[in-house]
Protein backbone atom coordinates (compact mmCIF):
# COMPACT_ATOMS: atom_id res chain seq x y z
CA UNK A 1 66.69 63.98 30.19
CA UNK A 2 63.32 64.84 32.25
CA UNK A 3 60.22 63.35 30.42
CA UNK A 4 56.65 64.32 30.07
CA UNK A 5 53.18 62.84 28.71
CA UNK A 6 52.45 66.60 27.71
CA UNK A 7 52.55 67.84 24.15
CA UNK A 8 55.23 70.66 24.79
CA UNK A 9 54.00 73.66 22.34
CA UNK A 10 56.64 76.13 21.99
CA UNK A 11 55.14 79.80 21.89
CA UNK A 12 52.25 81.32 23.58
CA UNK A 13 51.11 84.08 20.91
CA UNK A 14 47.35 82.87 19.19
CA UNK A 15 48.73 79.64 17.32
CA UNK A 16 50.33 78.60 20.76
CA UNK A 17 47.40 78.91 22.86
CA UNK A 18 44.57 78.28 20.66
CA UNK A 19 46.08 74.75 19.96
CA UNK A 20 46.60 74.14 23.35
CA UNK A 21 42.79 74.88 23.91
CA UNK A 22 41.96 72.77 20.78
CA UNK A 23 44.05 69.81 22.14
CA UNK A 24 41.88 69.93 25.54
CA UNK A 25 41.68 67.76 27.82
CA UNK A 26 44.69 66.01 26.61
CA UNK A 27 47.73 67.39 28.92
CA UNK A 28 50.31 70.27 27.42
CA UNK A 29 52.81 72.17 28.45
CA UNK A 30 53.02 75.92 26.86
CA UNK A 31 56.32 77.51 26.67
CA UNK A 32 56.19 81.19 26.84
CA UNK A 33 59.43 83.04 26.68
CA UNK A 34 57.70 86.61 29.14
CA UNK A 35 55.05 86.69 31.04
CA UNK A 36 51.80 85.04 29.10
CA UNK A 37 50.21 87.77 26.89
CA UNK A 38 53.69 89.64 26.58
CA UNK A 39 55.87 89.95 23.74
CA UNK A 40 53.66 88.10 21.02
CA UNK A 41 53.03 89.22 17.56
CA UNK A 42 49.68 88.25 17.54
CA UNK A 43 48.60 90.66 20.17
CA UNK A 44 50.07 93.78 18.06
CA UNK A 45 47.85 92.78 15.28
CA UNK A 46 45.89 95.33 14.47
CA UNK A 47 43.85 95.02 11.47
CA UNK A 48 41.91 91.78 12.31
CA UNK A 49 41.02 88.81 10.50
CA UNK A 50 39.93 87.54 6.78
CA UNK A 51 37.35 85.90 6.18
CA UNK A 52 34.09 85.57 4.31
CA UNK A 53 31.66 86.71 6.39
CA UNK A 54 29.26 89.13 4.42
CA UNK A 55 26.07 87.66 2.44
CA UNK A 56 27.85 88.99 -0.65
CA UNK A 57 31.45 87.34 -0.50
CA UNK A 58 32.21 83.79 -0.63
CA UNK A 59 35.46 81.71 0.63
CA UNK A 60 36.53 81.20 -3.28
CA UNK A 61 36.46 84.65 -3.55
CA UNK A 62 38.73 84.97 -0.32
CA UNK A 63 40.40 82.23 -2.25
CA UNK A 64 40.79 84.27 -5.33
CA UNK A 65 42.55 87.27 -3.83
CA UNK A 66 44.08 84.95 -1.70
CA UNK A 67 45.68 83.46 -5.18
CA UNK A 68 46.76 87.30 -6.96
CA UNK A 69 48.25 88.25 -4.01
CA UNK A 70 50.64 85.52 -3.64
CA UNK A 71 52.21 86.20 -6.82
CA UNK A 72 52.33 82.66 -8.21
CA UNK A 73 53.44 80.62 -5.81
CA UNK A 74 50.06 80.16 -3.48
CA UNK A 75 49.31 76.47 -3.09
CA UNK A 76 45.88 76.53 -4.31
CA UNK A 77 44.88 73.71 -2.40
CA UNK A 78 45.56 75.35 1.03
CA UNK A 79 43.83 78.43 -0.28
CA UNK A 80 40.95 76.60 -0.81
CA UNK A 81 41.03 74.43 2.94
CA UNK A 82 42.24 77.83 4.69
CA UNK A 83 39.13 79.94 3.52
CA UNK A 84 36.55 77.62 4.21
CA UNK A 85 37.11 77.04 7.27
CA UNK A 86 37.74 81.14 8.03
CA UNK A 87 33.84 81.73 9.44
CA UNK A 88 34.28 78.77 11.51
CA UNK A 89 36.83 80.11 12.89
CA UNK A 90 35.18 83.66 13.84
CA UNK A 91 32.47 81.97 15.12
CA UNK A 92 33.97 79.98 17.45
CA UNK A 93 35.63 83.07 18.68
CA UNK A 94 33.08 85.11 19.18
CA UNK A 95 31.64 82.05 21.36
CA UNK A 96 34.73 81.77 23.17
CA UNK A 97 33.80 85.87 24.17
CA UNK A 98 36.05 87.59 21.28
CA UNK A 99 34.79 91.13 21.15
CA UNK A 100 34.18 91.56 17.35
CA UNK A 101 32.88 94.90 16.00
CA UNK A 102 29.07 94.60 15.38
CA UNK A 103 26.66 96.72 13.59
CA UNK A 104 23.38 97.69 14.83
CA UNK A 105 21.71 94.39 13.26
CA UNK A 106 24.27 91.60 15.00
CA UNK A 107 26.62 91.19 11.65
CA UNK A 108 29.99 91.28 11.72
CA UNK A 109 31.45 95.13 10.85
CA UNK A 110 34.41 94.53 7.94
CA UNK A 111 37.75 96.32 7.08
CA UNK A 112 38.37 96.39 3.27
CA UNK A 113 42.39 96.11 3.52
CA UNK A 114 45.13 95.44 0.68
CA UNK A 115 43.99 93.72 -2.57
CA UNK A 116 41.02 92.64 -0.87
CA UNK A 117 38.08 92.54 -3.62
CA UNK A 118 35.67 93.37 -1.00
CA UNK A 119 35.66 94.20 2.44
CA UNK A 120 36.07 90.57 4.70
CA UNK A 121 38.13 91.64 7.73
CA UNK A 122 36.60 91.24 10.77
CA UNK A 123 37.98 93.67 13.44
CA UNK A 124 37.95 94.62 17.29
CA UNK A 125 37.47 98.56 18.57
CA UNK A 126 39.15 99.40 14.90
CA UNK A 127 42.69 98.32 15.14
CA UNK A 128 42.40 96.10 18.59
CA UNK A 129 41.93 92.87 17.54
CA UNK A 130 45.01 91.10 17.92
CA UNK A 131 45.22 91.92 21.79
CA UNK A 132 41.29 91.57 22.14
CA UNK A 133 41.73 87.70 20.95
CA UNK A 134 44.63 87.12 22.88
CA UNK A 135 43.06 88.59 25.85
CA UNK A 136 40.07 86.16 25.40
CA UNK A 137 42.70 83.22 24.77
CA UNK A 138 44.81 83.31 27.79
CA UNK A 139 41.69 83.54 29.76
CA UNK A 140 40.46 80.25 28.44
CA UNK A 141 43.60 79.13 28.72
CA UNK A 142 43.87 80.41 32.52
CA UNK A 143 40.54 78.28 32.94
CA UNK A 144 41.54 75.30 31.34
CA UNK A 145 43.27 72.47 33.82
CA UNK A 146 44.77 70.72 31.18
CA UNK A 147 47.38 73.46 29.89
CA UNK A 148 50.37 74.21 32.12
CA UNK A 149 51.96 77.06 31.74
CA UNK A 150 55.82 77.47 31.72
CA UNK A 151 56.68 81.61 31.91
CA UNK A 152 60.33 82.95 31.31
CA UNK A 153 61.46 79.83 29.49
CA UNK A 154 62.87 79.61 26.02
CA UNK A 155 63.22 76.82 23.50
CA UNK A 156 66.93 76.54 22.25
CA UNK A 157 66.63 73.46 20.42
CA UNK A 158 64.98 70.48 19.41
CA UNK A 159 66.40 66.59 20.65
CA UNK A 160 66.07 64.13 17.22
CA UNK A 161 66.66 60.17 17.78
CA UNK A 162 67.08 58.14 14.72
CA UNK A 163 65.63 61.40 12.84
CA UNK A 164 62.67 61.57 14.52
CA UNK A 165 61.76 64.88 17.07
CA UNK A 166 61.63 63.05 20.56
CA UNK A 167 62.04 66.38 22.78
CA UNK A 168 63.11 70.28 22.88
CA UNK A 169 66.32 72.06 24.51
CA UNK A 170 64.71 74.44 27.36
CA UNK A 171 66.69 77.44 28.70
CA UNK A 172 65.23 79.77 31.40
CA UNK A 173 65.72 83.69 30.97
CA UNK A 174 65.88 86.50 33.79
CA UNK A 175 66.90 89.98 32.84
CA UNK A 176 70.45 89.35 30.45
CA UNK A 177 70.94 86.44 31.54
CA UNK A 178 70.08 82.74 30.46
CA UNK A 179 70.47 79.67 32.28
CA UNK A 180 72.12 76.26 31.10
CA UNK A 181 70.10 74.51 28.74
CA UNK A 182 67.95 70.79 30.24
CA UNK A 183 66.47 68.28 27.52
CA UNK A 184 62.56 67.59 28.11
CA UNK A 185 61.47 64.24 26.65
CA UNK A 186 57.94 64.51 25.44
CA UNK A 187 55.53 62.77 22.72
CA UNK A 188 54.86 65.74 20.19
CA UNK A 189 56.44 69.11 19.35
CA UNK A 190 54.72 72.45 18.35
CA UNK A 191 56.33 75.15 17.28
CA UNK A 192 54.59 78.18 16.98
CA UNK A 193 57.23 80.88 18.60
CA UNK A 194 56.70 83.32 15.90
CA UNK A 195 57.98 85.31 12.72
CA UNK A 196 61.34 86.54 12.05
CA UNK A 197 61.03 90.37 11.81
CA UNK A 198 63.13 91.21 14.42
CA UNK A 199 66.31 90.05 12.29
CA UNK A 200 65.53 93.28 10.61
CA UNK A 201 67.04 97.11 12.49
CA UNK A 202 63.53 98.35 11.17
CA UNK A 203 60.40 95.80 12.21
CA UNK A 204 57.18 96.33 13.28
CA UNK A 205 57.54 92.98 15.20
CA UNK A 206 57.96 92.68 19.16
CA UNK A 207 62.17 92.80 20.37
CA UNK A 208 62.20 89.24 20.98
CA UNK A 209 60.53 87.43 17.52
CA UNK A 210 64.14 87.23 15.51
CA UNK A 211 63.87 83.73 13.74
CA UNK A 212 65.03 81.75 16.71
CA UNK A 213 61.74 79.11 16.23
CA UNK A 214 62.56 78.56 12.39
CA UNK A 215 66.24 78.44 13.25
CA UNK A 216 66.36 75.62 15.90
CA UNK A 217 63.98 73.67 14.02
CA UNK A 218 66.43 74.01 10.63
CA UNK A 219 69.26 73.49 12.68
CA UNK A 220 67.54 70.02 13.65
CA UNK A 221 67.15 69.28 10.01
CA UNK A 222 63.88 70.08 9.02
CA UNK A 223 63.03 71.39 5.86
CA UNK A 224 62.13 74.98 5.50
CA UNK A 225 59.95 76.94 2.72
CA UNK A 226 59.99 80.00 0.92
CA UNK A 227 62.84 81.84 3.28
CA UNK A 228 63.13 84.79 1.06
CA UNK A 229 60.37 86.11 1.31
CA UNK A 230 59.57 89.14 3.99
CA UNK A 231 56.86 90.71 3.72
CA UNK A 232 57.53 94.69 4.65
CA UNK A 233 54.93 96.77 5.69
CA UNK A 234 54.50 99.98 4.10
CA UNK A 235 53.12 102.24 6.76
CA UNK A 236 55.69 101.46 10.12
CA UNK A 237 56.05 104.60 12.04
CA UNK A 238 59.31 106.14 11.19
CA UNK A 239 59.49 108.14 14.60
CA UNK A 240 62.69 106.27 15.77
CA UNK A 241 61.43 103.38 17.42
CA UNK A 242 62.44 100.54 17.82
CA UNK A 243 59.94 98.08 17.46
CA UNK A 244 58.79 100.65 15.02
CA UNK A 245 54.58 101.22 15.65
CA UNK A 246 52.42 100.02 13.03
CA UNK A 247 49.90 102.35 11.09
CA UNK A 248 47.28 99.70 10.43
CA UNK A 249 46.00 99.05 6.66
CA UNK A 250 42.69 99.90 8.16
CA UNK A 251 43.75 103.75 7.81
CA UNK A 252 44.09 103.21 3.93
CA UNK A 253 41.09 101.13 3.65
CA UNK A 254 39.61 104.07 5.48
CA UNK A 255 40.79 106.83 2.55
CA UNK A 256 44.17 108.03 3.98
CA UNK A 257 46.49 108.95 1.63
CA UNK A 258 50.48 108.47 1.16
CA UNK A 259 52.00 111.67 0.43
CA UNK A 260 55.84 112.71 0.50
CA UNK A 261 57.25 115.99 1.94
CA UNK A 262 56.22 118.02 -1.07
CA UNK A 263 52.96 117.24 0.04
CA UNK A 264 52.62 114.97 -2.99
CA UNK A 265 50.47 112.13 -3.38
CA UNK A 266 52.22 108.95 -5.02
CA UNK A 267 50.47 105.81 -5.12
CA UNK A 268 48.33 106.76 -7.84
CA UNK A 269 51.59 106.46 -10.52
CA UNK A 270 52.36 103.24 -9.12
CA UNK A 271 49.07 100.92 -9.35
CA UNK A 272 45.30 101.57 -10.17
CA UNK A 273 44.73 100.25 -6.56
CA UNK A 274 47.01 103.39 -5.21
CA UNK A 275 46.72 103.13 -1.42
CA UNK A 276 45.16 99.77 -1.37
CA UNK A 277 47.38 97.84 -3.64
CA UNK A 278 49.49 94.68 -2.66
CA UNK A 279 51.85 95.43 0.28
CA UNK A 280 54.68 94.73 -1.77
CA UNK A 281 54.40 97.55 -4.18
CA UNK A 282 53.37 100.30 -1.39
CA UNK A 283 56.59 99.20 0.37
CA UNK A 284 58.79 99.33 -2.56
CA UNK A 285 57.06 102.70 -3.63
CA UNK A 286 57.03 104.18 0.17
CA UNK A 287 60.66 102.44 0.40
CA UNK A 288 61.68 104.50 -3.04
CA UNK A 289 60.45 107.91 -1.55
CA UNK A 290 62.78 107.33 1.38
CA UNK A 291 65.73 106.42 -0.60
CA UNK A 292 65.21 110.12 -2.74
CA UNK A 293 65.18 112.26 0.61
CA UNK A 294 61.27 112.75 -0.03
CA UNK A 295 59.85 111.34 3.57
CA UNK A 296 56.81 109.36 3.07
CA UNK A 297 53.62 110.28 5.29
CA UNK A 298 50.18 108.83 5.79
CA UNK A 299 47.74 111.75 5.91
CA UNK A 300 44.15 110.51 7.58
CA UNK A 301 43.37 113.97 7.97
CA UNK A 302 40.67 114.27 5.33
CA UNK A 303 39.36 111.02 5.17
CA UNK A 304 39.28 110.55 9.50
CA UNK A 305 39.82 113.60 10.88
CA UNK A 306 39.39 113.60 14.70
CA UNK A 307 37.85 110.24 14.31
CA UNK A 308 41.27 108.35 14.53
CA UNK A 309 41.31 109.07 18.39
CA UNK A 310 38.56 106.87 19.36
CA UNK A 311 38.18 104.69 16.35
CA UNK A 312 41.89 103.73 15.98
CA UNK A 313 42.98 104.38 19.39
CA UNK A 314 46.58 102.10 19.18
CA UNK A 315 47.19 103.68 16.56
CA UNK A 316 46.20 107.45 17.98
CA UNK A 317 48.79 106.29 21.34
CA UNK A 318 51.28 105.13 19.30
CA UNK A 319 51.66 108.85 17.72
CA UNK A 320 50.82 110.64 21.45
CA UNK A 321 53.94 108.67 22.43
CA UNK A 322 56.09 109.17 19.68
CA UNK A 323 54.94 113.21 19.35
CA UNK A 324 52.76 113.39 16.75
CA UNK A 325 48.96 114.85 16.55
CA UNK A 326 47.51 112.88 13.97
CA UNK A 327 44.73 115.18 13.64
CA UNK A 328 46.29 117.58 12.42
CA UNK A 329 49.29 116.35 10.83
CA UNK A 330 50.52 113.59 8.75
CA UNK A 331 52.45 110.32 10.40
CA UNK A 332 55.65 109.78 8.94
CA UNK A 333 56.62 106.45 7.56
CA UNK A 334 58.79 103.81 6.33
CA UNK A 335 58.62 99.72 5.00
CA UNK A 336 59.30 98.25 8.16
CA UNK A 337 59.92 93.83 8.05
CA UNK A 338 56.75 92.76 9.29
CA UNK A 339 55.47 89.12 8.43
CA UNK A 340 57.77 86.05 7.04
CA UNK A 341 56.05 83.91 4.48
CA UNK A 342 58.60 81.28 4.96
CA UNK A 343 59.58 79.29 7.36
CA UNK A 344 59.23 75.57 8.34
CA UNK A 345 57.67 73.22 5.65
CA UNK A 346 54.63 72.31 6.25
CA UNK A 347 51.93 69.34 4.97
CA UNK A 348 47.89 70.06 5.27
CA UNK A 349 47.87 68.86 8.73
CA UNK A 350 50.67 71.17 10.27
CA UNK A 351 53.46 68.17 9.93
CA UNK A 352 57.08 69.41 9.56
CA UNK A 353 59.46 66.98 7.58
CA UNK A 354 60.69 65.63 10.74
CA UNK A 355 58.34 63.16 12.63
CA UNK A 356 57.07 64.49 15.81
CA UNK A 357 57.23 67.88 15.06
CA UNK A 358 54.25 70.09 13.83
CA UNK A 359 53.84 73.88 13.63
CA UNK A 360 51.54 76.11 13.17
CA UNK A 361 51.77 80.16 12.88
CA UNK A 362 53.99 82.56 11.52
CA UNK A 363 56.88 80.00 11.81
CA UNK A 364 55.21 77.51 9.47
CA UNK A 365 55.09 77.84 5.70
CA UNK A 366 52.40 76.16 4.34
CA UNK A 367 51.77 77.65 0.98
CA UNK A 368 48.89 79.71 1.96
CA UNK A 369 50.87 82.75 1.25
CA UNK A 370 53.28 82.50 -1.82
CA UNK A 371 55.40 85.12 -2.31
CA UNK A 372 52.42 88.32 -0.91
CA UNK A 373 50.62 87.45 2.49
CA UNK A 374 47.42 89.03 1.56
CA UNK A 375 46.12 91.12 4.67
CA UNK A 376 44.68 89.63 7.54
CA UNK A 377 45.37 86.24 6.28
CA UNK A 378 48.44 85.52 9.09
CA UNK A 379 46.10 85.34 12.50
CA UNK A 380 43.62 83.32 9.79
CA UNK A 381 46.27 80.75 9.06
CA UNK A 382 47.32 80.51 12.97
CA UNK A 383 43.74 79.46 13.52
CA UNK A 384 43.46 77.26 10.84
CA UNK A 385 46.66 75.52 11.36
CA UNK A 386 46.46 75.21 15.68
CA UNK A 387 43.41 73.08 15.49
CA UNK A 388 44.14 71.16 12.60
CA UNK A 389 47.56 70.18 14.53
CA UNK A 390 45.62 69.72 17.60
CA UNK A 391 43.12 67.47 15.44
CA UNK A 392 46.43 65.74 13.98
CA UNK A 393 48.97 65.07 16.92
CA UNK A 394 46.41 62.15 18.48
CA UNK A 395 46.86 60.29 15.42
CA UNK A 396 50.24 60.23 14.96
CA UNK A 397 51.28 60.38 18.79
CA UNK A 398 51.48 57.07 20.48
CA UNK A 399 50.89 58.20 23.96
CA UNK A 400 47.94 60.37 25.30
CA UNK A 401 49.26 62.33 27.56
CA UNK A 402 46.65 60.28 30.02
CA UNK A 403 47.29 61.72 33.41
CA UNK A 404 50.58 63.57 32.86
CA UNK A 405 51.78 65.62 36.43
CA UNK A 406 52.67 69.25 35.80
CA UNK A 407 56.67 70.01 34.26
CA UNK A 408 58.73 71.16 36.89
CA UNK A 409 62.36 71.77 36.01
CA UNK A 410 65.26 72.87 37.84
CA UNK A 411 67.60 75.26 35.80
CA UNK A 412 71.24 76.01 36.67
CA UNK A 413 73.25 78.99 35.79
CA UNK A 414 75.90 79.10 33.14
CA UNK A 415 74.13 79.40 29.49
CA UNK A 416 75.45 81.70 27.26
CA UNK A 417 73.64 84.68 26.99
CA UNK A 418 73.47 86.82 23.86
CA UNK A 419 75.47 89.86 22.39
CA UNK A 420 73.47 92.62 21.59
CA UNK A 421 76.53 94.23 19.55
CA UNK A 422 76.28 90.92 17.67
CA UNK A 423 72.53 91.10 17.00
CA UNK A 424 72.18 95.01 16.48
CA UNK A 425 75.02 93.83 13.59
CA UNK A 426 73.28 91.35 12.32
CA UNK A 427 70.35 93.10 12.14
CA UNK A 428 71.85 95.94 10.45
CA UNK A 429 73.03 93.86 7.98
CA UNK A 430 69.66 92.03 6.93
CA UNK A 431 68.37 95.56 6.72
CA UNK A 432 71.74 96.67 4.29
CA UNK A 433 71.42 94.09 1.99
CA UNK A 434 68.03 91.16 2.63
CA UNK A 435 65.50 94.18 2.50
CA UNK A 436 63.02 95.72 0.62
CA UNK A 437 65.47 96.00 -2.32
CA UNK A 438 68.09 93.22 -3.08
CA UNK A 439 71.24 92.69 -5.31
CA UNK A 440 73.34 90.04 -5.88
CA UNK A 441 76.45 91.31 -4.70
CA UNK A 442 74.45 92.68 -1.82
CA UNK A 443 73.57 88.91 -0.72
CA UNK A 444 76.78 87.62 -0.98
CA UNK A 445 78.00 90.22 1.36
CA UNK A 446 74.85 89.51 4.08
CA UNK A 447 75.88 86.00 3.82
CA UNK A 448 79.58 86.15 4.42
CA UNK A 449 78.70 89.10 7.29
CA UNK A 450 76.32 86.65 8.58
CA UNK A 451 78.35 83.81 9.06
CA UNK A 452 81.29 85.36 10.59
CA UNK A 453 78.89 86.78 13.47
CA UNK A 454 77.75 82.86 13.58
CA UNK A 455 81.85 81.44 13.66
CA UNK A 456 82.32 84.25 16.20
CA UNK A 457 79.42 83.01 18.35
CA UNK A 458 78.99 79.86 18.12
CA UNK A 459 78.86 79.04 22.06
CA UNK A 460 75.38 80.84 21.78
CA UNK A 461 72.43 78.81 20.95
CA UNK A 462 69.59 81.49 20.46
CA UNK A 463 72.03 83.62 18.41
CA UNK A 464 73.13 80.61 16.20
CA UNK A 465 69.32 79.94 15.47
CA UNK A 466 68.76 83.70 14.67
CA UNK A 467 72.06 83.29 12.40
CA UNK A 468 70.25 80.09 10.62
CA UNK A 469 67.30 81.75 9.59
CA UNK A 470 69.00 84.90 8.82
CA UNK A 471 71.45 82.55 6.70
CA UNK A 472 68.23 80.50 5.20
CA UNK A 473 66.86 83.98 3.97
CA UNK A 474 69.56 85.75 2.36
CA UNK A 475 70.66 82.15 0.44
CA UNK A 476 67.26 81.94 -0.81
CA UNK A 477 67.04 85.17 -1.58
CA UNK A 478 70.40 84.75 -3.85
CA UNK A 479 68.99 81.73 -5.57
CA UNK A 480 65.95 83.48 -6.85
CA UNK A 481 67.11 85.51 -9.92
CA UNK A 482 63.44 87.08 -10.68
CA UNK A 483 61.08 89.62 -8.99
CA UNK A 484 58.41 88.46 -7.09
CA UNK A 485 56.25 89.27 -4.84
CA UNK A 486 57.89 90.65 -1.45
CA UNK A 487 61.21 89.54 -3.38
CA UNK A 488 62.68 92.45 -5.38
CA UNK A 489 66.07 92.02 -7.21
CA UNK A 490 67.22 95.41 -8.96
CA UNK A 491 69.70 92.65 -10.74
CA UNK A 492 66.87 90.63 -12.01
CA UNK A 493 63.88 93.23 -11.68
CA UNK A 494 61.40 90.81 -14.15
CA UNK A 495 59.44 87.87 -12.93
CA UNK A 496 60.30 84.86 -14.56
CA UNK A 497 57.53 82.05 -15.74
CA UNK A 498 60.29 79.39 -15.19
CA UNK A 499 60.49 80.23 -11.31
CA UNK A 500 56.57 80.44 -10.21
CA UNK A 501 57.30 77.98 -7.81
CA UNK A 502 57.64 77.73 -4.25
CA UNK A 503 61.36 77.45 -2.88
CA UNK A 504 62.38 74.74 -0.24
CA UNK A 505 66.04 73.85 1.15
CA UNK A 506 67.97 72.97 4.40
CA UNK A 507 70.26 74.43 6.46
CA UNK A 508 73.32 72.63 5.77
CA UNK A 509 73.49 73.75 1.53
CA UNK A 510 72.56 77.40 3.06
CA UNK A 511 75.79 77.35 5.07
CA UNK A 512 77.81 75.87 2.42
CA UNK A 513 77.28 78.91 0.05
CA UNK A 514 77.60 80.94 2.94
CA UNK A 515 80.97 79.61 3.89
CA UNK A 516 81.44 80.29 0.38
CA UNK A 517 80.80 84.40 0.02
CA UNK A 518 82.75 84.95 3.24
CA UNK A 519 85.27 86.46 1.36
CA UNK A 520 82.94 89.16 -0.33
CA UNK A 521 82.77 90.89 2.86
């Protein structure tokens, strides 16, 4: 096993690299599976960031809708520590050269998105803001001697000693295929390698974000939060594909309307919010006009007009690209997997169950986001989380990195690389039966499909971690027998008091009653 001094952070979207700035000047080592800047979710954020930054809105009140949104299951505690320190957070950003959308007298210009009770999200050029941050991260990061830099590398699994996280599996990647797998020794683990979208045949997510960080860190033993529930997003682009683009909230905060082929709008018989309700119940209703043959469209036609080409302009490419003059006509669309409010447990200061290892990001469930992510509250709780892990690790860490030399590792051919037959199936069957809508029977089936693709590749590491988290969801799923939040169950279609509680388990019980339903095939 090679060894380091560095804190090895796993990930290079905005948790990744604003920790790694946050831990400065104490030595790290960023693992970054493309080229830095490629393939993150955090730089195909569009709608921006919450947070209280108008005279008239407060952090309780962020707090508040923070709370309703969640549907129960919000840890009011991390509400409460997330929102206050959301202007910080935007302020230090703008110092760091963020481009934030300012009006005419210096303030910040805000999006009103979701089940907001005010407008709080602080944007970039409309619907740029994830790639405008990142692009003002790496280049700090580019600046900063301290942070190395591994590209085309992958995590495949973390090394545990006496049940403590002492180091991380490292695989390097070029085109298909994957090299053999080399241990790297180091005092502290990050993980903040992303969501778990990709799982899912429709996802707004980037190809490569399919569960693999949540997976090798349950496959270590860690305890994981809240796995069933996926938040879809109601307005994907259903233009065939695949990622599917995303038609930002912003559009709806903006006055576009849903309407179906009949040229009939729908939200209005659904919620008093219509458009701007919780994401859950505009995916379930957009999700519901799909299933009847009725294709779901946003119109911005009357409310933006020609507008959308320079005020939304990823949004206005996205369409060019995929045919579509939003103009003049409306954007078909469909409830697209999009943001995972579970994942690795989680204390206040980022700490997983297993010493050594924090996270921090999409990959991290810290309670912040029950059952409903409310809007813009994802890259919010990236930033909150990276520096308070950054603040964290020295205290808990018994070496300092002090003068650690850069990571240099040789790699040798011969990993296993994966199957895309096996992943388009696996995929196909999260979408079938761990979507928008789920049954009973349905689970049982995911979870016996699911762990015959794991028995048939088990020489594969990334594919078994995809194949834990994809087992973690659907078994949590199954366990809840209520409604709520992201979590719909046509069997149990009522939200029960008993179960307003946050869900945690392990691996190893998920893959018993897996083993379990592999006859329900």
């Amino acid at each position: 096993m090679e060894r380091t001094g560095r804190v090895v952070i796993v990930g290079a979207g905005l948790g990744g690299l604003y920790a790694a700035l946050m831990l400065a000047p104490r030595p790290v080592l960023v693992i970054s599976p493309e080229t830095l800047g490629e393939g993150a979710s955090s730089a195909w954020a569009q709608g921006g960031i919450a947070a209280a930054m108008a005279a008239a809105d407060s952090p309780r009140s962020h707090a508040v809708d923070t709370l309703a949104a969640g549907a129960g299951t919000v840890d009011a505690a991390i509400a409460d520590l997330v929102t206050r320190a959301a202007p910080e957070h935007i302020r230090d950003l703008t110092e760091k050269g963020a481009p934030f959308d300012r009006d005419a007298m210096g303030g910040y210009v805000l999006n009103h998105e979701a089940a907001h009770s005010v407008p709080r999200v602080v944007r970039v050029k409309g619907d740029q803001a994830g790639r405008k941050i990142m692009e003002t991260l790496i280049a700090a990061v580019r600046s900063t001697p301290s942070v190395q830099v591994m590209e085309r590398v992958v995590a495949q699994g973390l090394v545990v000693e006496h049940g403590r996280v002492v180091g991380i599996q490292l695989a390097q990647v070029s085109g298909g295929a994957v090299s053999k797998a080399r241990a790297l020794h180091a005092p502290a683990v990050v993980l903040a390698g992303g969501g778990s979208g990709g799982l899912y045949a429709l996802t707004t997510n980037p190809p490569r974000i399919r569960g693999q960080v949540a997976g090798l860190a349950a496959r270590a033993g860690a305890e994981m939060a809240d796995m069933e529930f996926v938040q879809f997003h109601p307005t994907a682009m259903d233009v065939g594909l695949d990622p599917a683009p995303l038609a930002t909230e912003a559009l709806r905060g903006e006055g576009a309307r849903l309407v179906n082929a009949r040229g009939e709008t729908f939200m209005d018989a659904e919620h008093p919010l219509a458009e701007l309700a919780p994401r859950d119940i505009v995916a379930r209703a957009v999700f519901a006009q799909s299933q009847a043959g009725l294709r779901p469209m946003l119109d911005t036609r009357a409310a933006i007009g020609a507008e959308i080409l320079t005020r939304f302009p990823t949004v206005a490419e996205a369409c060019t690209r995929a045919g579509i003059d939003p103009v003049h006509d409306p954007v078909p669309v469909a409830a697209a997997a999009h943001y995972h409010m579970g994942g690795v447990a989680t204390d206040e200061h980022g700490r997983a169950s297993l010493p050594g290892l924090w996270v921090c990001g999409e990959a991290a469930s810290t309670g912040l986001h029950g059952a409903n992510r409310l809007a813009s509250n994802g890259v919010l709780e990236a930033l909150v989380f990276a520096r308070r892990v950054a603040q964290d690790i020295p205290a808990a860490s018994a070496s300092d990195g002090g003068d650690a030399p850069a990571v240099a590792l040789a790699f040798a051919p011969g990993g296993v690389s994966l199957d895309a037959q096996a992943v388009t199936a696996l995929r196909q069957t999260m979408t079938a039966h761990v979507g928008v809508r789920r049954t009973g029977t349905g689970l049982r089936k995911a979870l016996g499909r699911i762990t015959s693709l794991a028995h048939a590749h088990a020489g594969c590491p990334d594919f078994l971690n995809m194949t834990a988290t994809a087992t973690l969801i659907a078994a949590a799923a199954l366990l809840r027998c209520e409604s709520r939040g992201a979590h719909w169950r046509d069997d149990f279609p009522s939200a029960d008091p008993a179960q307003a509680t946050r869900s945690r388990m392990r691996l190893e019980p998920a893959q018993h009653m897996a083993e379990a339903c592999m006859e329900v095939q």
